[in-house]
PDB file of N, CA and C in Angstrom:
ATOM      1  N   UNK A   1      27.017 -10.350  42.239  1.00  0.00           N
ATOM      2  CA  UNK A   1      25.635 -10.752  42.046  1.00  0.00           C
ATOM      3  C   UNK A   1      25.231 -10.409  40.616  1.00  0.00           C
ATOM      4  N   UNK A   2      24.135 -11.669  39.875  1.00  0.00           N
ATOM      5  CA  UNK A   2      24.080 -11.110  38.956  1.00  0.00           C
ATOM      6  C   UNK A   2      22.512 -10.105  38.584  1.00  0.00           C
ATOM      7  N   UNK A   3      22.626  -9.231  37.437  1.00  0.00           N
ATOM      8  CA  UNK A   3      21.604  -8.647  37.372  1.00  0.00           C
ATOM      9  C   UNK A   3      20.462  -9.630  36.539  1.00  0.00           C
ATOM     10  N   UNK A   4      19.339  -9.250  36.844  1.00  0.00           N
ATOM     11  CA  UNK A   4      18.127  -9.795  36.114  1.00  0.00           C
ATOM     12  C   UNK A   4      18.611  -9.106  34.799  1.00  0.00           C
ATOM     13  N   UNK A   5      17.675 -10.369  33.953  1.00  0.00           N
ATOM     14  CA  UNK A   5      17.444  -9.649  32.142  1.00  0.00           C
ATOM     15  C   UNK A   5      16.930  -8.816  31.976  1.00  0.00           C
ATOM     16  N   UNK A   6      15.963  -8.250  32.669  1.00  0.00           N
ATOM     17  CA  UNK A   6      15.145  -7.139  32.902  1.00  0.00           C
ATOM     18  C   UNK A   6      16.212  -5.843  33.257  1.00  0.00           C
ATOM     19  N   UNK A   7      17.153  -5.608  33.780  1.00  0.00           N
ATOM     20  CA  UNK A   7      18.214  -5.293  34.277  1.00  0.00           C
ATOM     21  C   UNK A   7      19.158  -4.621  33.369  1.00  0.00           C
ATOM     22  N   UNK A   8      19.274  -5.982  32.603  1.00  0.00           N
ATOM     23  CA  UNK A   8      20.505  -6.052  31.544  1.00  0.00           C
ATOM     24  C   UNK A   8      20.721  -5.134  30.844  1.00  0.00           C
ATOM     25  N   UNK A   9      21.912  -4.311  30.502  1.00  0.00           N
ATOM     26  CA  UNK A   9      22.186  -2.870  29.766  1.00  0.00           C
ATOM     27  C   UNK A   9      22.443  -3.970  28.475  1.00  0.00           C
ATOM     28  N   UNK A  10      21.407  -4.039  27.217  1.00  0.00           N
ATOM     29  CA  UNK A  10      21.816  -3.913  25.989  1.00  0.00           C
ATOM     30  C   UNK A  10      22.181  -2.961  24.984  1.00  0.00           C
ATOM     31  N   UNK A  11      22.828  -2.980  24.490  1.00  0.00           N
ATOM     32  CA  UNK A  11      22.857  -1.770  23.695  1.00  0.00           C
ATOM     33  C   UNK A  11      22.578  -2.057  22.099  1.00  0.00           C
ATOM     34  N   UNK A  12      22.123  -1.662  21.142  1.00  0.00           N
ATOM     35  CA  UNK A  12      21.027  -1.091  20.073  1.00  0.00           C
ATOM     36  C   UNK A  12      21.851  -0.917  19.139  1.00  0.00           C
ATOM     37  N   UNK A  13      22.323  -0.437  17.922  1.00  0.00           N
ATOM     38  CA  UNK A  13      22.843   0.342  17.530  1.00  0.00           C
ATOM     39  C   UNK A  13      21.559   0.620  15.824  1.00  0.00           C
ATOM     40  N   UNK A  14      21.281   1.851  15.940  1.00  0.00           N
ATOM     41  CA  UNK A  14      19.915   2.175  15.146  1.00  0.00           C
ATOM     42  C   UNK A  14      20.932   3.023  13.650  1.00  0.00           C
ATOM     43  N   UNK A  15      20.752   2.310  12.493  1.00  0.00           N
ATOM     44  CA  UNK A  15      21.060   2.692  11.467  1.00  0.00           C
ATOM     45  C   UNK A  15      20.174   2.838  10.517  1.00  0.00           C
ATOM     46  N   UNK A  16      20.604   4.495  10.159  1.00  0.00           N
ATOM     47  CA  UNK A  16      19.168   5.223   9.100  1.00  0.00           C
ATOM     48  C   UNK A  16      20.249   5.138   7.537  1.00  0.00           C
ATOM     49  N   UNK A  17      19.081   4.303   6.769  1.00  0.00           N
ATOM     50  CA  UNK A  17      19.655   5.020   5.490  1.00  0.00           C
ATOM     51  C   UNK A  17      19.060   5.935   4.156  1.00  0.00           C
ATOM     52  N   UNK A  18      20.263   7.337   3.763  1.00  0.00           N
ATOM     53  CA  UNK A  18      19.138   7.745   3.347  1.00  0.00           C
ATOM     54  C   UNK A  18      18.674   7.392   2.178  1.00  0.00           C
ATOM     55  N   UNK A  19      17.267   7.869   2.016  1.00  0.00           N
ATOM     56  CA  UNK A  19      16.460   7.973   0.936  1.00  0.00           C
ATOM     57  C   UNK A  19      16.496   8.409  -0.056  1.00  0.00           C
ATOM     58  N   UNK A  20      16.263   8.623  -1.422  1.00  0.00           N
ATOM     59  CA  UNK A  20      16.372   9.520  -2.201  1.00  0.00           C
ATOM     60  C   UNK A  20      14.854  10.011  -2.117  1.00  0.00           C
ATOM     61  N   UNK A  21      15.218  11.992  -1.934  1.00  0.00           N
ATOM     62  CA  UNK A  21      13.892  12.585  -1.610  1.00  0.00           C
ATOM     63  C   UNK A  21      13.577  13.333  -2.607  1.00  0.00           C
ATOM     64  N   UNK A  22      12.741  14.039  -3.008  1.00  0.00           N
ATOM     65  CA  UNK A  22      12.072  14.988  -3.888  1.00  0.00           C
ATOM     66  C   UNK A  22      11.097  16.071  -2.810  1.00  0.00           C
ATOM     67  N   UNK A  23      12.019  17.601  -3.328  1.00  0.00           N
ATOM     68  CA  UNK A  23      11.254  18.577  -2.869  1.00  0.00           C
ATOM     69  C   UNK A  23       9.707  18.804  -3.322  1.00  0.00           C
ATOM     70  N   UNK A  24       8.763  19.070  -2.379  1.00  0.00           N
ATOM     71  CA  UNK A  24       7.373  19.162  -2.561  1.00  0.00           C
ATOM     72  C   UNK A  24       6.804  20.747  -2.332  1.00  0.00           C
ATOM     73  N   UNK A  25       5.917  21.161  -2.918  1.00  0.00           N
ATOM     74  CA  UNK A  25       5.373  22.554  -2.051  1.00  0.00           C
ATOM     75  C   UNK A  25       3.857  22.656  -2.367  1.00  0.00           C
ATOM     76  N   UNK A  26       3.298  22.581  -1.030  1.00  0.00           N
ATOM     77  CA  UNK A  26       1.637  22.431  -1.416  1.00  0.00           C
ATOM     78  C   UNK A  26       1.395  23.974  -0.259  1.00  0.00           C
ATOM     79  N   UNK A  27       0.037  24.636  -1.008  1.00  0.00           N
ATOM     80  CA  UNK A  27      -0.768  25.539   0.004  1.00  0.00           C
ATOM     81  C   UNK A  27      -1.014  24.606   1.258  1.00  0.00           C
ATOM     82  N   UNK A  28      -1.416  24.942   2.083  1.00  0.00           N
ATOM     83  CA  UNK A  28      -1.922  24.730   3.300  1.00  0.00           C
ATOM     84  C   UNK A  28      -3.015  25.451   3.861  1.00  0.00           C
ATOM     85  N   UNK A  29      -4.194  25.297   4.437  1.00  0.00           N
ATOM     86  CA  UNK A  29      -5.015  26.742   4.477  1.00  0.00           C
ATOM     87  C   UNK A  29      -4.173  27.139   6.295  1.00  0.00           C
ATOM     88  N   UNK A  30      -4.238  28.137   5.996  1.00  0.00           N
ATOM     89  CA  UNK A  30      -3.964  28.781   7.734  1.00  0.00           C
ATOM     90  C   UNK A  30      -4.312  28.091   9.063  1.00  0.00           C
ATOM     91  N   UNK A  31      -5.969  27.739   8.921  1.00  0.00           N
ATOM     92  CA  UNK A  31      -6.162  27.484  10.286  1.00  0.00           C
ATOM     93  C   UNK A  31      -5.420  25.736  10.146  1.00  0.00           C
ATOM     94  N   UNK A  32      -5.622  25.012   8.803  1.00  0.00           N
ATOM     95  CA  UNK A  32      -4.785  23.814   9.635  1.00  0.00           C
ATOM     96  C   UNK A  32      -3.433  23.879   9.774  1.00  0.00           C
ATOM     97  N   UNK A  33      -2.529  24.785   8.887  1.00  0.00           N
ATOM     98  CA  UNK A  33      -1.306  24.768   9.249  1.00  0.00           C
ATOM     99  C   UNK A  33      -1.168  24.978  10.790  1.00  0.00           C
ATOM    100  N   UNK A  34      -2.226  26.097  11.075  1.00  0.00           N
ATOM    101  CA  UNK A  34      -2.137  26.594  12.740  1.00  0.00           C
ATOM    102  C   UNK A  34      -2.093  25.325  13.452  1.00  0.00           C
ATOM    103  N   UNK A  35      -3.244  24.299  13.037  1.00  0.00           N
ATOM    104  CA  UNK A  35      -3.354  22.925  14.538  1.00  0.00           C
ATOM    105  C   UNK A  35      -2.172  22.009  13.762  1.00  0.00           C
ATOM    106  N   UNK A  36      -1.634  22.051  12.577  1.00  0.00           N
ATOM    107  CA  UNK A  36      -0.535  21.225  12.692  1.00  0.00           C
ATOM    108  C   UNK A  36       0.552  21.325  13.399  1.00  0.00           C
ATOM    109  N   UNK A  37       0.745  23.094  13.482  1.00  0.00           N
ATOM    110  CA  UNK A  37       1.964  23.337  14.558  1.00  0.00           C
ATOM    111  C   UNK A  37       1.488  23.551  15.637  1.00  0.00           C
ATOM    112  N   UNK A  38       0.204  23.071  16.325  1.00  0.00           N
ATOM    113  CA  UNK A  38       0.401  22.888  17.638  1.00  0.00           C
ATOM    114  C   UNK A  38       0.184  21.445  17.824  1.00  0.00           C
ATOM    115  N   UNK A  39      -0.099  20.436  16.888  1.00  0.00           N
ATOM    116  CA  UNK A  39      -0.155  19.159  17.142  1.00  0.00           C
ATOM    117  C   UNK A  39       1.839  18.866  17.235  1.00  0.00           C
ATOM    118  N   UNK A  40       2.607  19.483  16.263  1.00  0.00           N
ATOM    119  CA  UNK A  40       3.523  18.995  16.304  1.00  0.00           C
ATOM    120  C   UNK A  40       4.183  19.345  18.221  1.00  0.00           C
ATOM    121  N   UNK A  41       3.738  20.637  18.472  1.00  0.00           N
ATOM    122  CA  UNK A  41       4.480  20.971  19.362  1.00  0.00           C
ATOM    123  C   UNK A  41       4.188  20.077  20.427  1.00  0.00           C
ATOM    124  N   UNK A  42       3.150  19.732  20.450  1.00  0.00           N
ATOM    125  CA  UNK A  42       2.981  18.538  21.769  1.00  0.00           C
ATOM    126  C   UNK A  42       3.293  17.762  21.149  1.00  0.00           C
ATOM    127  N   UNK A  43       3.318  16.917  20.098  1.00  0.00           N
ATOM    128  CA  UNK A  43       4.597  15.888  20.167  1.00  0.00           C
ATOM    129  C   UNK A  43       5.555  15.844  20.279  1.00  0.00           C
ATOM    130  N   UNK A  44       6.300  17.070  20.236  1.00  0.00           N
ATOM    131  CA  UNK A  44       7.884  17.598  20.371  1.00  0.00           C
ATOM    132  C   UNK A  44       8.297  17.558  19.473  1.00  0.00           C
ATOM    133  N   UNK A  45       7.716  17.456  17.772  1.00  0.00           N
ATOM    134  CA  UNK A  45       8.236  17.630  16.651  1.00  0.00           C
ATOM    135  C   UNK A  45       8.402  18.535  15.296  1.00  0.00           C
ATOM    136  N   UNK A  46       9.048  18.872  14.228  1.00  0.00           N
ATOM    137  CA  UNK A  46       8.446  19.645  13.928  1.00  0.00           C
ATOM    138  C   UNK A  46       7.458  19.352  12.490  1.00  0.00           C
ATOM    139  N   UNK A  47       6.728  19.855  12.166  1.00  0.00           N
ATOM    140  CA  UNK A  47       5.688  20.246  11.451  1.00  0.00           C
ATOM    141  C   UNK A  47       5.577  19.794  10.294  1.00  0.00           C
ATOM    142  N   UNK A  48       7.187  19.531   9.726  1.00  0.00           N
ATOM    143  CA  UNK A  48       7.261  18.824   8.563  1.00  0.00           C
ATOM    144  C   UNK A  48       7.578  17.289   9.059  1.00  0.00           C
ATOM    145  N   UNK A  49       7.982  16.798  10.091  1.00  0.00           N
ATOM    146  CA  UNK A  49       8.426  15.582  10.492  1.00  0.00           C
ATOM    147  C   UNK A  49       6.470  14.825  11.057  1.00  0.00           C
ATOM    148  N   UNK A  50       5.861  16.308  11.314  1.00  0.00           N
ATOM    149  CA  UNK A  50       4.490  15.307  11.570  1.00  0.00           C
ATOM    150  C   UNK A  50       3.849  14.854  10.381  1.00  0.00           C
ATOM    151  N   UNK A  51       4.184  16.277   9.196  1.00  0.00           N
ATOM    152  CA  UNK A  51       3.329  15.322   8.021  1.00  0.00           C
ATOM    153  C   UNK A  51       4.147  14.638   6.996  1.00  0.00           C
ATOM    154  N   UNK A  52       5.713  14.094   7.243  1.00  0.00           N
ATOM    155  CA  UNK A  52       6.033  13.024   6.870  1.00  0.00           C
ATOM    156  C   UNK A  52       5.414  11.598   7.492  1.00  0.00           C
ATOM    157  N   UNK A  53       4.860  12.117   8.949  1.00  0.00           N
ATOM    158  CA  UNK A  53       4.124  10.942   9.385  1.00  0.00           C
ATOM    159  C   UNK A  53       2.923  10.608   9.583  1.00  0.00           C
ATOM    160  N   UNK A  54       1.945  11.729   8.781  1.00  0.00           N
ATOM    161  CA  UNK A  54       0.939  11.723   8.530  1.00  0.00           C
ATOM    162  C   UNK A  54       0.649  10.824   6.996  1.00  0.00           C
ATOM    163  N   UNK A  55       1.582  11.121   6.168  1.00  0.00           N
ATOM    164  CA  UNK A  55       1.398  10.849   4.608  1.00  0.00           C
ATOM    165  C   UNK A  55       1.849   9.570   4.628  1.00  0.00           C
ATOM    166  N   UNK A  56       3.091   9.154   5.427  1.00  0.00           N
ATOM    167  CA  UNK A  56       3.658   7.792   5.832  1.00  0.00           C
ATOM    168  C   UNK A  56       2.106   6.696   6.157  1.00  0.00           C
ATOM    169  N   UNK A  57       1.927   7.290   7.166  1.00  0.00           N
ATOM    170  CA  UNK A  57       0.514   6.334   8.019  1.00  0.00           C
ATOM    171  C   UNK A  57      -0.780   6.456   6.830  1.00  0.00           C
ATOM    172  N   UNK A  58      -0.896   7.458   6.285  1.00  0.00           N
ATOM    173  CA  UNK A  58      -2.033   6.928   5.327  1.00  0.00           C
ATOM    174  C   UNK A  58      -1.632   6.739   4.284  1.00  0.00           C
ATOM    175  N   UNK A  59      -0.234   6.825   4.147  1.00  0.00           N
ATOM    176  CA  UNK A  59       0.207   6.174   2.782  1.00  0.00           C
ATOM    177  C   UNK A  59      -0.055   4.119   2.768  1.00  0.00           C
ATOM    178  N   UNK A  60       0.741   3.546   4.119  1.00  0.00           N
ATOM    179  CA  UNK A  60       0.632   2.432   4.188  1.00  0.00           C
ATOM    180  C   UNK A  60      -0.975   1.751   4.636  1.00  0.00           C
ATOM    181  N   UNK A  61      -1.711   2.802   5.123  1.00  0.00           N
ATOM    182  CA  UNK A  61      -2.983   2.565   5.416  1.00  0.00           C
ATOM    183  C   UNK A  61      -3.648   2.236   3.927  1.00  0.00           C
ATOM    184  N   UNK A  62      -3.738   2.642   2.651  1.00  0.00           N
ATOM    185  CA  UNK A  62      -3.900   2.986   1.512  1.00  0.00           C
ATOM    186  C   UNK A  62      -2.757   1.711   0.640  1.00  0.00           C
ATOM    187  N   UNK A  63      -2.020   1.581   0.936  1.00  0.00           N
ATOM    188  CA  UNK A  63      -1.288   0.616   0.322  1.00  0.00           C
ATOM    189  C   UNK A  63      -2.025  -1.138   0.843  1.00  0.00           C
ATOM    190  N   UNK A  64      -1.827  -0.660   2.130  1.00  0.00           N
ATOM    191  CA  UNK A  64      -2.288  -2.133   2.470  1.00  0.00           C
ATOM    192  C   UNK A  64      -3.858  -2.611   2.050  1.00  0.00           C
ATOM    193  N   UNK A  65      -4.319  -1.229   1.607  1.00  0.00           N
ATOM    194  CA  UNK A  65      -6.478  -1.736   1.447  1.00  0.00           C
ATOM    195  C   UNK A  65      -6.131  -2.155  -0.010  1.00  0.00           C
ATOM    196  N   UNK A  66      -5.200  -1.551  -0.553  1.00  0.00           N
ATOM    197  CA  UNK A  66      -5.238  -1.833  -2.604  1.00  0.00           C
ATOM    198  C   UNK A  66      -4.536  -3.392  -2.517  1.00  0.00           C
ATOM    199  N   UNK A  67      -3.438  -3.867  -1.166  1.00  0.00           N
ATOM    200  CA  UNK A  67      -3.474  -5.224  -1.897  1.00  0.00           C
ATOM    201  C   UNK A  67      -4.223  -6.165  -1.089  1.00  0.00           C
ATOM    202  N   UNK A  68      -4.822  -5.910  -0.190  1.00  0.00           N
ATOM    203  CA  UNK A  68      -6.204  -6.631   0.471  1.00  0.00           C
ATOM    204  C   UNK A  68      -7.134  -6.774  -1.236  1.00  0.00           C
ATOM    205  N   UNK A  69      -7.760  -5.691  -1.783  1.00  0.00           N
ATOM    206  CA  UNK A  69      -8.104  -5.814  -2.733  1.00  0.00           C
ATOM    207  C   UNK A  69      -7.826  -6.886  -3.778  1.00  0.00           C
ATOM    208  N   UNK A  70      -6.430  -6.642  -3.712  1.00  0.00           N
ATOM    209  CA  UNK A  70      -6.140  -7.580  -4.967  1.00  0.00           C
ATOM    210  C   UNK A  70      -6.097  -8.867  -4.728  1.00  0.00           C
ATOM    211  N   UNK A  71      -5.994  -9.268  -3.677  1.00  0.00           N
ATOM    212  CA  UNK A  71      -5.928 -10.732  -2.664  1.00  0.00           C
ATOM    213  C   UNK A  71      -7.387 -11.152  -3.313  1.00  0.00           C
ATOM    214  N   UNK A  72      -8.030 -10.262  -3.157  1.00  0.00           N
ATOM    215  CA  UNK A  72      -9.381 -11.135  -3.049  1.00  0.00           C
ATOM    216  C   UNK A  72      -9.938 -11.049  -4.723  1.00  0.00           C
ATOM    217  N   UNK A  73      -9.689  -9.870  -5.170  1.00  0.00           N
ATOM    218  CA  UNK A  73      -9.936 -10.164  -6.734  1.00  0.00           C
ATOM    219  C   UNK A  73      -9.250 -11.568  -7.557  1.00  0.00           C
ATOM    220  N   UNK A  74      -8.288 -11.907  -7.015  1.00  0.00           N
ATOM    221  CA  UNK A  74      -6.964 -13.148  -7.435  1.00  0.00           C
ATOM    222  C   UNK A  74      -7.754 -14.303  -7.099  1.00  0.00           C
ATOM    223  N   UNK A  75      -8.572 -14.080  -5.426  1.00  0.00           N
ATOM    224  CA  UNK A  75      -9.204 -15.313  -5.241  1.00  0.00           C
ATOM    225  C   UNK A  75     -10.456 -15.467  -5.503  1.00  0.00           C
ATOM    226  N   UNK A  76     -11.274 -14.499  -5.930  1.00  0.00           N
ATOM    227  CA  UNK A  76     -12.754 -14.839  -6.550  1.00  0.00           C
ATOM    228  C   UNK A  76     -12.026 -15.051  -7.970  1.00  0.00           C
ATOM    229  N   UNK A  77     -11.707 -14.975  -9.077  1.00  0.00           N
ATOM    230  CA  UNK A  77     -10.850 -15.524 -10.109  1.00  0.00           C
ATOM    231  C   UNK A  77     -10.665 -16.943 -10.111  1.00  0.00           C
ATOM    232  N   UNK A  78      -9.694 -16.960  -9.023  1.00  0.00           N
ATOM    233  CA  UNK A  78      -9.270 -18.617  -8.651  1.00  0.00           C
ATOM    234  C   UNK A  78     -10.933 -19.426  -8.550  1.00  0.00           C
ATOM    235  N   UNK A  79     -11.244 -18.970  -7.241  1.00  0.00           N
ATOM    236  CA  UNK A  79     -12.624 -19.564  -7.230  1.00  0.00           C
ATOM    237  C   UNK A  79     -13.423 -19.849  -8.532  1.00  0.00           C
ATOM    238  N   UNK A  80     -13.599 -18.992  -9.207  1.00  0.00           N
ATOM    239  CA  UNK A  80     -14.285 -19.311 -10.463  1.00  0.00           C
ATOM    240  C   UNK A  80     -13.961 -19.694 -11.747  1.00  0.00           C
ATOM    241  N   UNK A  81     -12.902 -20.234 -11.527  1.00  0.00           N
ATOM    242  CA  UNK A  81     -11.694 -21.343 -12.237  1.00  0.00           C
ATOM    243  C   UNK A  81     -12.260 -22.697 -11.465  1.00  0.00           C
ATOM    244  N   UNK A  82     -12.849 -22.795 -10.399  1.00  0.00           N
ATOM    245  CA  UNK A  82     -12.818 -24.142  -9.965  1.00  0.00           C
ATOM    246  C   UNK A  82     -14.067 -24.564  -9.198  1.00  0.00           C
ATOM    247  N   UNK A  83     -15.255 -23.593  -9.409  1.00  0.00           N
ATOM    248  CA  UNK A  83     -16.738 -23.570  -8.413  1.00  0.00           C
ATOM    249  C   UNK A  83     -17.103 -23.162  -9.857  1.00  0.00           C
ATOM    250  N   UNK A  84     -18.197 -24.026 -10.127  1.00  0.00           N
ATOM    251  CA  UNK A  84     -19.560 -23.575 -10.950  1.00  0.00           C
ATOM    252  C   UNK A  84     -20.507 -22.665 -10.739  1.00  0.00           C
ATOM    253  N   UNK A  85     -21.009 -22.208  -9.879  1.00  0.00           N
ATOM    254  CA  UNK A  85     -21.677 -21.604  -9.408  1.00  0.00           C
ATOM    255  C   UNK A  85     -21.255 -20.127  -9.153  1.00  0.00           C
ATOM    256  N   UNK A  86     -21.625 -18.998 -10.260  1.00  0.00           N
ATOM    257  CA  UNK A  86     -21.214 -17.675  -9.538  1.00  0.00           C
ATOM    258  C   UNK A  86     -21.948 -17.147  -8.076  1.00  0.00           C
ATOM    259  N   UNK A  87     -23.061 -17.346  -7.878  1.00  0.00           N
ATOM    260  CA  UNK A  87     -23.137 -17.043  -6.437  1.00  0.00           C
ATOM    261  C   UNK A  87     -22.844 -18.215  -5.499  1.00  0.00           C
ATOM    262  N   UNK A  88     -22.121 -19.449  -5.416  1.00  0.00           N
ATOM    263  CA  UNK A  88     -21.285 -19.677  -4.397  1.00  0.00           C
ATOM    264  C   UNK A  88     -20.154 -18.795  -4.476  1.00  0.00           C
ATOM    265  N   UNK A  89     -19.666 -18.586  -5.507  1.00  0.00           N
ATOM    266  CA  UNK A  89     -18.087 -17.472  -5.500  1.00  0.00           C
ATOM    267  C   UNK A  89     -18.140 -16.286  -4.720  1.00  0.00           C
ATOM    268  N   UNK A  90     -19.541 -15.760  -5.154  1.00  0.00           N
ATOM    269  CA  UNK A  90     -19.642 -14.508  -4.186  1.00  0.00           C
ATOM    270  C   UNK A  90     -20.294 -14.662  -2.936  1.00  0.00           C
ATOM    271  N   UNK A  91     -20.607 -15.693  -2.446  1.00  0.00           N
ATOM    272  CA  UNK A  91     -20.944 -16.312  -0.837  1.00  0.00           C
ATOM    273  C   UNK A  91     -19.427 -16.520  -0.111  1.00  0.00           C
ATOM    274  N   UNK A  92     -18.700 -16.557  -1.164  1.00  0.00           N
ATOM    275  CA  UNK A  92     -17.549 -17.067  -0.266  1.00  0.00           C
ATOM    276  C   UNK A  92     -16.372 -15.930  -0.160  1.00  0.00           C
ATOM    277  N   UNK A  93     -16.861 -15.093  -1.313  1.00  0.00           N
ATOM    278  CA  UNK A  93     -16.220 -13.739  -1.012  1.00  0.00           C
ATOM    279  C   UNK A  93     -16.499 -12.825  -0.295  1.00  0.00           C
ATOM    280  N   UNK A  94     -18.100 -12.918  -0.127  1.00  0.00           N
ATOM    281  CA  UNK A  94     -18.822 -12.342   1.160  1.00  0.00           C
ATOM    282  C   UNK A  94     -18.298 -12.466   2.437  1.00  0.00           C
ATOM    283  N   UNK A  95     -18.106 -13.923   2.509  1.00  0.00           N
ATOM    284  CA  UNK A  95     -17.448 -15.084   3.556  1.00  0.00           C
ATOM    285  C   UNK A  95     -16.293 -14.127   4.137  1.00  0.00           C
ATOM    286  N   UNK A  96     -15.632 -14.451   3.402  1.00  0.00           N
ATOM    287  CA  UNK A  96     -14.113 -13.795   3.541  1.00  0.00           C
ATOM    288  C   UNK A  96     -13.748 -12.351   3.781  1.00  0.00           C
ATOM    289  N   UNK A  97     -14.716 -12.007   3.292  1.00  0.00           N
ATOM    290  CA  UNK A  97     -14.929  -9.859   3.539  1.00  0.00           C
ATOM    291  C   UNK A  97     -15.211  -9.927   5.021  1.00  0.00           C
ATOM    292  N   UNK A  98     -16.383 -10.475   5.239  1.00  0.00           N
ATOM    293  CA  UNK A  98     -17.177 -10.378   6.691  1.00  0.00           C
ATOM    294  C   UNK A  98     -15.577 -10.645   7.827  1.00  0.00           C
ATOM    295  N   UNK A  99     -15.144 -12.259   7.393  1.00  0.00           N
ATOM    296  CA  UNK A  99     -14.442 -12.766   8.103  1.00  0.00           C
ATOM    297  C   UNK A  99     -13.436 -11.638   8.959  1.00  0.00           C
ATOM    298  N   UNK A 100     -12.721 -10.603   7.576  1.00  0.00           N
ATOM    299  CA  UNK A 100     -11.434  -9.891   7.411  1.00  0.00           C
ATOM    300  C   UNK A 100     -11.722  -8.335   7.751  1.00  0.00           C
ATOM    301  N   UNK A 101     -12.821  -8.233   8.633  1.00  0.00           N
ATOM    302  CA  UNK A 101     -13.760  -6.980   8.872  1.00  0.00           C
ATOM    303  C   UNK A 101     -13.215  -6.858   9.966  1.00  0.00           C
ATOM    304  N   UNK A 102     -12.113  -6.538  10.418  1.00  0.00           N
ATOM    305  CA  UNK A 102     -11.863  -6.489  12.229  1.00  0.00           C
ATOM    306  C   UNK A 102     -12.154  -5.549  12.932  1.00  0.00           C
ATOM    307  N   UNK A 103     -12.933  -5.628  13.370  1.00  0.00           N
ATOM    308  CA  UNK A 103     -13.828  -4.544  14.474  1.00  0.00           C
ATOM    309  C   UNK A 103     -15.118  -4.019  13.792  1.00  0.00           C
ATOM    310  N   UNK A 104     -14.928  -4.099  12.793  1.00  0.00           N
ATOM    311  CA  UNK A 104     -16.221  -3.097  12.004  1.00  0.00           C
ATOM    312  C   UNK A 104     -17.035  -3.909  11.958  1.00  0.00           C
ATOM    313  N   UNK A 105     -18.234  -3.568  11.319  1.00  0.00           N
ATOM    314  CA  UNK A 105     -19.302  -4.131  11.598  1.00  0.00           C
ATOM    315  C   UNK A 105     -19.673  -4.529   9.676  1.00  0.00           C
ATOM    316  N   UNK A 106     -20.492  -6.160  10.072  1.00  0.00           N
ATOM    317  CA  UNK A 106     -19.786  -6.540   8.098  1.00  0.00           C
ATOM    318  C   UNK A 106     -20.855  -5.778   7.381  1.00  0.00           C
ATOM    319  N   UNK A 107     -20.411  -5.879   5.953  1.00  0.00           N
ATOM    320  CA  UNK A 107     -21.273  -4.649   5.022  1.00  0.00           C
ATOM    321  C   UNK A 107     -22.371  -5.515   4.703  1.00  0.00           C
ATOM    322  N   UNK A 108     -24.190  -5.746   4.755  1.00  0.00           N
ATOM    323  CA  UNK A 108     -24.693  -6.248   3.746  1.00  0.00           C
ATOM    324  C   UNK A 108     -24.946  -6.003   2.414  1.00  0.00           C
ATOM    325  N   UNK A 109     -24.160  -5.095   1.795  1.00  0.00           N
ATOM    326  CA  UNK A 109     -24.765  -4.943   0.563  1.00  0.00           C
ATOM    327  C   UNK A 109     -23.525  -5.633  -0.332  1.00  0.00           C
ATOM    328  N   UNK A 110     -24.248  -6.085  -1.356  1.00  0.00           N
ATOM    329  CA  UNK A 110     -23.493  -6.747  -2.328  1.00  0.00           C
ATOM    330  C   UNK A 110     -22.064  -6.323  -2.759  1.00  0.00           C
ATOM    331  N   UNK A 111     -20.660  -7.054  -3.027  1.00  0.00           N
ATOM    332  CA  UNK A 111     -19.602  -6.937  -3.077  1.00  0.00           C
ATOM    333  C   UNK A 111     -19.303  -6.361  -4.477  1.00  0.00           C
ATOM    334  N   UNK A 112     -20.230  -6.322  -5.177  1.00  0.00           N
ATOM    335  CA  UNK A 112     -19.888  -5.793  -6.837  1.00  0.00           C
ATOM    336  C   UNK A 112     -19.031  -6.785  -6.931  1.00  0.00           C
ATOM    337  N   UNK A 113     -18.921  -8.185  -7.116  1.00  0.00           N
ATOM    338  CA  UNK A 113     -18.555  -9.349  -7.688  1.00  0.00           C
ATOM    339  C   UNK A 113     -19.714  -9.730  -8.370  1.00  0.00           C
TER     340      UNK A 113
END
């Protein structure tokens, strides 16, 4: 009989390669080192592996807002290469902010465009 796909033993094979790293050494104050090693311990990790994945997650959190940024600086540019009007440019950059707001609630105050 055969097994469902759901079933099916695939197997994975997960290849790490390494990085080139650079040693770091920062203070820490006490009490957060304290909740970092108990945040790590309920994750089951340790302490330096949580804030490789702390600096990771707001590293790409932080990467991805600077080229959101630049997306839209490139396209109010473009826009005003090809619209007469500087406040249609910034109606439509407004446009596009509001649009690209997911979950939040949109900003009214002016875009500094």
């Amino acid at each position: 009989m055969k097994k469902p796909e759901s079933e099916s033993e695939e197997k994975f094979d997960l290849i790490f390669y390494p990085r080139a790293t650079e040693r770091l050494s920062i203070a820490v104050p006490k009490e957060a080192l304290a909740s970092l090693k108990q945040v790590a311990a309920r994750r089951d990790m340790s302490v330096q592996a949580l804030l490789k994945f702390y600096i990771g997650q707001g590293l790409r959190q932080d990467i991805a807002s600077l080229f959101g940024t630049r997306v839209l600086e490139t396209t109010e540019t473009v826009l005003a290469r090809h619209l007469q009007s500087k406040e249609e440019v910034r109606s439509i950059i407004r446009e596009i902010r509001t649009e690209t707001e997911l979950g939040h609630e949109a900003s009214d105050e002016p875009s500094g465009i």
